[in-house]
PDB file of N, CA and C in Angstrom:
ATOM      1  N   UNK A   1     -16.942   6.642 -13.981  1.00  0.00           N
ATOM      2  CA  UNK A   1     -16.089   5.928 -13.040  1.00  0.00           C
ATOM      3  C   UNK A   1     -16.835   4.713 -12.482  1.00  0.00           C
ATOM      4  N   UNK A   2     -16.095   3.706 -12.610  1.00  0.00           N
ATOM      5  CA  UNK A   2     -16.771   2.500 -11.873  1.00  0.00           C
ATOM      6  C   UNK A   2     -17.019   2.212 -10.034  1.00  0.00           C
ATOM      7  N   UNK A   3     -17.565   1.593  -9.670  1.00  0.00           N
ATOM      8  CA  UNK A   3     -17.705   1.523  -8.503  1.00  0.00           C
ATOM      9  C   UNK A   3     -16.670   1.055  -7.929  1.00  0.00           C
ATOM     10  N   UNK A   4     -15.766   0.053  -8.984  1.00  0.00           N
ATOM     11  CA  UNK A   4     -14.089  -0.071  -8.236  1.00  0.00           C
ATOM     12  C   UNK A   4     -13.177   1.291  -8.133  1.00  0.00           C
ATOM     13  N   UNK A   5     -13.492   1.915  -9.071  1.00  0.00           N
ATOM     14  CA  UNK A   5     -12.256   3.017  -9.064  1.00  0.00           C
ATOM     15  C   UNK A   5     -12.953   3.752  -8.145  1.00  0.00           C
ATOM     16  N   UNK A   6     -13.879   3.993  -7.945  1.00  0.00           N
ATOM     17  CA  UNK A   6     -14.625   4.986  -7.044  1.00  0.00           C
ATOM     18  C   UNK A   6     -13.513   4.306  -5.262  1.00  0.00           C
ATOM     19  N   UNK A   7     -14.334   3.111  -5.195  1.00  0.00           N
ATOM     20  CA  UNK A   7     -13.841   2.851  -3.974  1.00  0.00           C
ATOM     21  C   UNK A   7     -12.222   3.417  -3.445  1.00  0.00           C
ATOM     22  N   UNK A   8     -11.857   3.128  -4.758  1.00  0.00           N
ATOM     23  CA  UNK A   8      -9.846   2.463  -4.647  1.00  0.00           C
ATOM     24  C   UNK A   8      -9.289   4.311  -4.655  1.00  0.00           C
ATOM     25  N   UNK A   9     -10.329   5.317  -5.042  1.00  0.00           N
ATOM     26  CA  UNK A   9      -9.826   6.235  -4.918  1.00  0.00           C
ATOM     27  C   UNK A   9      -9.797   7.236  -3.567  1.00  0.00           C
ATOM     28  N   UNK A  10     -11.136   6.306  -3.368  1.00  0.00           N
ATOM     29  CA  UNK A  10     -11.609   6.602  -1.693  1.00  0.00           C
ATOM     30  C   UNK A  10     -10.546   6.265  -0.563  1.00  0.00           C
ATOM     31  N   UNK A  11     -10.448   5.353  -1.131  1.00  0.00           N
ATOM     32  CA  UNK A  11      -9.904   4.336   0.348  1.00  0.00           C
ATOM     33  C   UNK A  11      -8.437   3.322  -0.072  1.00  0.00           C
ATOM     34  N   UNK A  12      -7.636   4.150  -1.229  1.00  0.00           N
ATOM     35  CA  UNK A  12      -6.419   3.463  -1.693  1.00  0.00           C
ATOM     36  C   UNK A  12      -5.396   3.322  -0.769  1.00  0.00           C
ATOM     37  N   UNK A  13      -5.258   4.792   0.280  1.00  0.00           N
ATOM     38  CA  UNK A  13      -4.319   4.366   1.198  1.00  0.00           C
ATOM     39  C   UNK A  13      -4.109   2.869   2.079  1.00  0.00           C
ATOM     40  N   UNK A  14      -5.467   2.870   2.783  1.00  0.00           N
ATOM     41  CA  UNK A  14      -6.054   1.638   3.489  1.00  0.00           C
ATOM     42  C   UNK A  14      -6.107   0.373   2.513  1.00  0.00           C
ATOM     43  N   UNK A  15      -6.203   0.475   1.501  1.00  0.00           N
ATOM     44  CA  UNK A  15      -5.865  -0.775   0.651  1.00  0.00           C
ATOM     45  C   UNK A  15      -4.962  -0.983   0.491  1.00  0.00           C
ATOM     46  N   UNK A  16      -4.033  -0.515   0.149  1.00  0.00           N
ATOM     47  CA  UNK A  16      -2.929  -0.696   0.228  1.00  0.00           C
ATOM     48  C   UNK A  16      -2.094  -1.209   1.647  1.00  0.00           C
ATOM     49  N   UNK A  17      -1.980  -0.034   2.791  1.00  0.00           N
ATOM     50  CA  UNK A  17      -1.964  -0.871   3.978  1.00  0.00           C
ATOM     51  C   UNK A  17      -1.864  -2.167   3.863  1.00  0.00           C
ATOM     52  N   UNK A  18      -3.817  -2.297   3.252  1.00  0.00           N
ATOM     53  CA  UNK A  18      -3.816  -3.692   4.022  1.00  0.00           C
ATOM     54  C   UNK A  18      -2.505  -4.735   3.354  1.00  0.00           C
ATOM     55  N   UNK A  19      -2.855  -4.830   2.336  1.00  0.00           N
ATOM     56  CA  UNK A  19      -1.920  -5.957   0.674  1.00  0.00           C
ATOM     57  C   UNK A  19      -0.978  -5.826   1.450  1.00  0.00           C
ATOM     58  N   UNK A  20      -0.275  -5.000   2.114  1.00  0.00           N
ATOM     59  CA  UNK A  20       1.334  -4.660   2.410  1.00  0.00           C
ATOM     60  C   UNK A  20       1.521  -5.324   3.645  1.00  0.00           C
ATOM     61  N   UNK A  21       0.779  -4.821   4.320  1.00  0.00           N
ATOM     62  CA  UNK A  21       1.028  -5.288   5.839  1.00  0.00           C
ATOM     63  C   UNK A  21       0.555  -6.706   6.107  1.00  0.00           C
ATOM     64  N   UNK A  22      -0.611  -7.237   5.407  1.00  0.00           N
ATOM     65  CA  UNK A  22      -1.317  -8.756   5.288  1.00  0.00           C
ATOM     66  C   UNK A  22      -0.116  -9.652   4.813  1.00  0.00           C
ATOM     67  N   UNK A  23       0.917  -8.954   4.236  1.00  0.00           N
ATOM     68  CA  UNK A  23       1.963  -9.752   3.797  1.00  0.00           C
ATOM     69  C   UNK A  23       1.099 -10.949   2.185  1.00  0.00           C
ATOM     70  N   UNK A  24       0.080 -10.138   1.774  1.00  0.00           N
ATOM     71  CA  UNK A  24       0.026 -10.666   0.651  1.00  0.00           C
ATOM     72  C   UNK A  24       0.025  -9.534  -1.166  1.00  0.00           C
ATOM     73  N   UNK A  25       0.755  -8.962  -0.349  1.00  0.00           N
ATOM     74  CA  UNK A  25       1.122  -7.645  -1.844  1.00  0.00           C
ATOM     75  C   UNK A  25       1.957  -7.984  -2.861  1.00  0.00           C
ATOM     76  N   UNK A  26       1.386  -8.630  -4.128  1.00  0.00           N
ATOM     77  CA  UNK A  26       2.359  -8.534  -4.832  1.00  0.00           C
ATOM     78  C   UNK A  26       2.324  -7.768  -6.247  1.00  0.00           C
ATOM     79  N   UNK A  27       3.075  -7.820  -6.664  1.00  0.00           N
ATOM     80  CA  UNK A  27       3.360  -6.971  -7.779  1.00  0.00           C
ATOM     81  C   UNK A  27       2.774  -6.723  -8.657  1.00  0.00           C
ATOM     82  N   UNK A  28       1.505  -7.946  -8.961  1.00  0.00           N
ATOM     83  CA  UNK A  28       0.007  -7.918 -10.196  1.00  0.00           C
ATOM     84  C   UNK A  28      -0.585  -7.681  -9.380  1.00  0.00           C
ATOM     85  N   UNK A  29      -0.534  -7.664  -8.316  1.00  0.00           N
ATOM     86  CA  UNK A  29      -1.524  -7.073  -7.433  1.00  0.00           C
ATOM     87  C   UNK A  29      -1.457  -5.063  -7.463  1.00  0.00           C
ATOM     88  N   UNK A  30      -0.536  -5.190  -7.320  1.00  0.00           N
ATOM     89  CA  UNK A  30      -0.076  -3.802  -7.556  1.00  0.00           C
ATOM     90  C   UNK A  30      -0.280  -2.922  -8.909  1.00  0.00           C
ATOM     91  N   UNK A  31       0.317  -3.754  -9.352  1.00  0.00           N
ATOM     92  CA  UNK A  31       0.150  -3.139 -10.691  1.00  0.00           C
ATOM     93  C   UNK A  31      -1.380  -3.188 -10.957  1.00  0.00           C
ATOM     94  N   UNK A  32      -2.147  -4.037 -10.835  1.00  0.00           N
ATOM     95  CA  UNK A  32      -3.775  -3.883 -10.904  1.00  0.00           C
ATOM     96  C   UNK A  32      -4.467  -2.560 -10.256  1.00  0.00           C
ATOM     97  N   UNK A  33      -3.827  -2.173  -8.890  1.00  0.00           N
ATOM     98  CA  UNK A  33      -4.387  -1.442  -8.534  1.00  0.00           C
ATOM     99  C   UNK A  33      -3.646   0.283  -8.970  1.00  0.00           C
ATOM    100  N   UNK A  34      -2.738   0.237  -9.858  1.00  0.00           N
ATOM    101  CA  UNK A  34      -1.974   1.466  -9.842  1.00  0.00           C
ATOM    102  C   UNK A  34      -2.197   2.660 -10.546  1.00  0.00           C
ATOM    103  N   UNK A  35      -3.283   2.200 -11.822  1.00  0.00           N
ATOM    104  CA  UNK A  35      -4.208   3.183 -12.583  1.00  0.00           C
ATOM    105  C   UNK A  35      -4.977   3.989 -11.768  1.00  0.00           C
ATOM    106  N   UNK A  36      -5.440   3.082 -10.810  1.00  0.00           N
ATOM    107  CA  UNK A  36      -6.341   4.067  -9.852  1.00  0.00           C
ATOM    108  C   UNK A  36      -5.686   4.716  -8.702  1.00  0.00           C
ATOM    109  N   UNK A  37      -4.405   4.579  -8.488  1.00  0.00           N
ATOM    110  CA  UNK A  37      -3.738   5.074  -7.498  1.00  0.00           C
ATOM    111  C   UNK A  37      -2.873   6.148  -7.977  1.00  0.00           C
ATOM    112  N   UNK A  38      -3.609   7.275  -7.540  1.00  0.00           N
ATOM    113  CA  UNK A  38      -2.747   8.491  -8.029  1.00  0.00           C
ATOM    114  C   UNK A  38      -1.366   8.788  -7.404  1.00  0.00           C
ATOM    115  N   UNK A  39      -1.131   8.447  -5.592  1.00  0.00           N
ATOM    116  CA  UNK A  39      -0.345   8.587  -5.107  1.00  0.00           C
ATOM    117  C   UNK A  39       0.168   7.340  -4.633  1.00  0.00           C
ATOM    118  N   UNK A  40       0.503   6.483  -5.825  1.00  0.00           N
ATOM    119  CA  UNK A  40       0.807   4.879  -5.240  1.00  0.00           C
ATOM    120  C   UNK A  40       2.539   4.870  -5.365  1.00  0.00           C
ATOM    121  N   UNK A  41       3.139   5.736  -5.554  1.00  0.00           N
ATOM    122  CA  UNK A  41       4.459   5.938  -5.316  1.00  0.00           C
ATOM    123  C   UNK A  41       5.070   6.306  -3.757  1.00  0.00           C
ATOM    124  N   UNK A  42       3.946   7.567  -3.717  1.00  0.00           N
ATOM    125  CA  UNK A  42       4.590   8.410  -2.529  1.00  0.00           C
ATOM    126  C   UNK A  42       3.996   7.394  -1.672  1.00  0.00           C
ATOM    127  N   UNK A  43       2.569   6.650  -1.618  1.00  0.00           N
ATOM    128  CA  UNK A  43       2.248   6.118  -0.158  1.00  0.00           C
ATOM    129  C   UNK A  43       2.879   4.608   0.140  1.00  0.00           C
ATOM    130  N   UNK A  44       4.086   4.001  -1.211  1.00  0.00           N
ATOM    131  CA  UNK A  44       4.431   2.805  -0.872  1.00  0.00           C
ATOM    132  C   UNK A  44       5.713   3.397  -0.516  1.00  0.00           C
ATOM    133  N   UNK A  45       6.486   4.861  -0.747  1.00  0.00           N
ATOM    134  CA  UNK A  45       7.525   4.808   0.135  1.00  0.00           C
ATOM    135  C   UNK A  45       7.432   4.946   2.055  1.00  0.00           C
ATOM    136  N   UNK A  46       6.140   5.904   1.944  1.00  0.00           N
ATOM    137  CA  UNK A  46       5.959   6.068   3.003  1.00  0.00           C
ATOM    138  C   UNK A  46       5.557   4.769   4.013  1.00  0.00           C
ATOM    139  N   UNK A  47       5.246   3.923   3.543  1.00  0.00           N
ATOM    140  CA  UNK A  47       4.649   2.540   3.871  1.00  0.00           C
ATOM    141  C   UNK A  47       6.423   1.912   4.212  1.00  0.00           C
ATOM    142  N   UNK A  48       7.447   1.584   3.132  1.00  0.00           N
ATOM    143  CA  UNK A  48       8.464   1.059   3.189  1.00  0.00           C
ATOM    144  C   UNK A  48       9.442   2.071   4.441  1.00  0.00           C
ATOM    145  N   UNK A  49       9.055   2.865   4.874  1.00  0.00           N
ATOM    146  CA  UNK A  49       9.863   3.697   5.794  1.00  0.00           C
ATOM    147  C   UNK A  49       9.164   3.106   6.933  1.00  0.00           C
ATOM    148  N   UNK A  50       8.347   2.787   7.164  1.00  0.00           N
ATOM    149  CA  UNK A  50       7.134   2.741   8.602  1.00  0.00           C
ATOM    150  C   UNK A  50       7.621   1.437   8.266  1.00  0.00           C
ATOM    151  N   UNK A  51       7.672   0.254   7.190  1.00  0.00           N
ATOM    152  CA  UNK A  51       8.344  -1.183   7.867  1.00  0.00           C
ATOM    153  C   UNK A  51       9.388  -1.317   8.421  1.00  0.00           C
ATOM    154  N   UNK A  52      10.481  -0.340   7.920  1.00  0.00           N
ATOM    155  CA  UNK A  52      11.773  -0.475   7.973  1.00  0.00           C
ATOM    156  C   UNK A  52      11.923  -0.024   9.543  1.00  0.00           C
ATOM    157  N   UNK A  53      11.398   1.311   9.642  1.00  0.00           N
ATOM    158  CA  UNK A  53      11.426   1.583  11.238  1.00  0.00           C
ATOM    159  C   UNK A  53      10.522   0.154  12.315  1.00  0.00           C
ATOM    160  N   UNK A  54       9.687  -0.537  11.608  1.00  0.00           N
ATOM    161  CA  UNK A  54       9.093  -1.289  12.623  1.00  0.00           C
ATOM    162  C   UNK A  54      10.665  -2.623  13.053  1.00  0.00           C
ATOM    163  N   UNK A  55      10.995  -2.661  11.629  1.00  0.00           N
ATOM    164  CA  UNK A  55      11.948  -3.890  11.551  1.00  0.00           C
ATOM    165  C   UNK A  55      13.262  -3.071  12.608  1.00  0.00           C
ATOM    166  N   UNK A  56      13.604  -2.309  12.664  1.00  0.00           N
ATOM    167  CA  UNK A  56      14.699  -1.970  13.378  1.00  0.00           C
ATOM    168  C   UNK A  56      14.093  -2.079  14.915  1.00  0.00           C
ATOM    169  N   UNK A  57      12.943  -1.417  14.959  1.00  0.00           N
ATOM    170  CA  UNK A  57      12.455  -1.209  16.244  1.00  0.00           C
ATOM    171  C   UNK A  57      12.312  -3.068  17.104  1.00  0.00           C
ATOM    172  N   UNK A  58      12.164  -3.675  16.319  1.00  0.00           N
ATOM    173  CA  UNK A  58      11.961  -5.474  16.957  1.00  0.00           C
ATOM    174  C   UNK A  58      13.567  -5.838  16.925  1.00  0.00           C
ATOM    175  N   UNK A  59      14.329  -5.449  16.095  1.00  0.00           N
ATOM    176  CA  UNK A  59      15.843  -5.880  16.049  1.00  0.00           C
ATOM    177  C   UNK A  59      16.713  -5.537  17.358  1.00  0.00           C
ATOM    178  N   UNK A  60      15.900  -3.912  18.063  1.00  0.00           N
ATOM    179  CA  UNK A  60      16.634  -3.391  18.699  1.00  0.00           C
ATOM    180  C   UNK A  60      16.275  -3.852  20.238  1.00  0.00           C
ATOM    181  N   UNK A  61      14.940  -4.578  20.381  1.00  0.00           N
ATOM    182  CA  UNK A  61      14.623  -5.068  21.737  1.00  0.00           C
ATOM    183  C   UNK A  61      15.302  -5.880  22.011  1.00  0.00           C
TER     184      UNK A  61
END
């Protein structure tokens, strides 16, 4: 295992986070990181539920 996959397996949630929330995630980006992301399905829905609630939550003030 390389020292990238090592990291990205460590700490994929938080990478991800970041790409998502930095508002610079895109899709080769993604896809680059998705070999090493075992749970890169379940943690980008869970990610798209936590925007969606943030986006309602600013709509509703």
């Amino acid at each position: 295992m390389t020292e990238l996959q090592t990291f990205l397996k460590a700490d994929e949630r938080s990478l991800i986070e970041t790409y998502v929330e930095g508002n610079v995630c895109t899709k080769n980006m993604l896809k680059a990181y998705a070999p090493f992301c075992n749970n890169l399905s379940k943690i980008l829905d869970e990610l798209k539920v936590k925007i969606e609630m943030e986006v309602v939550d600013h709509w509703e003030r």
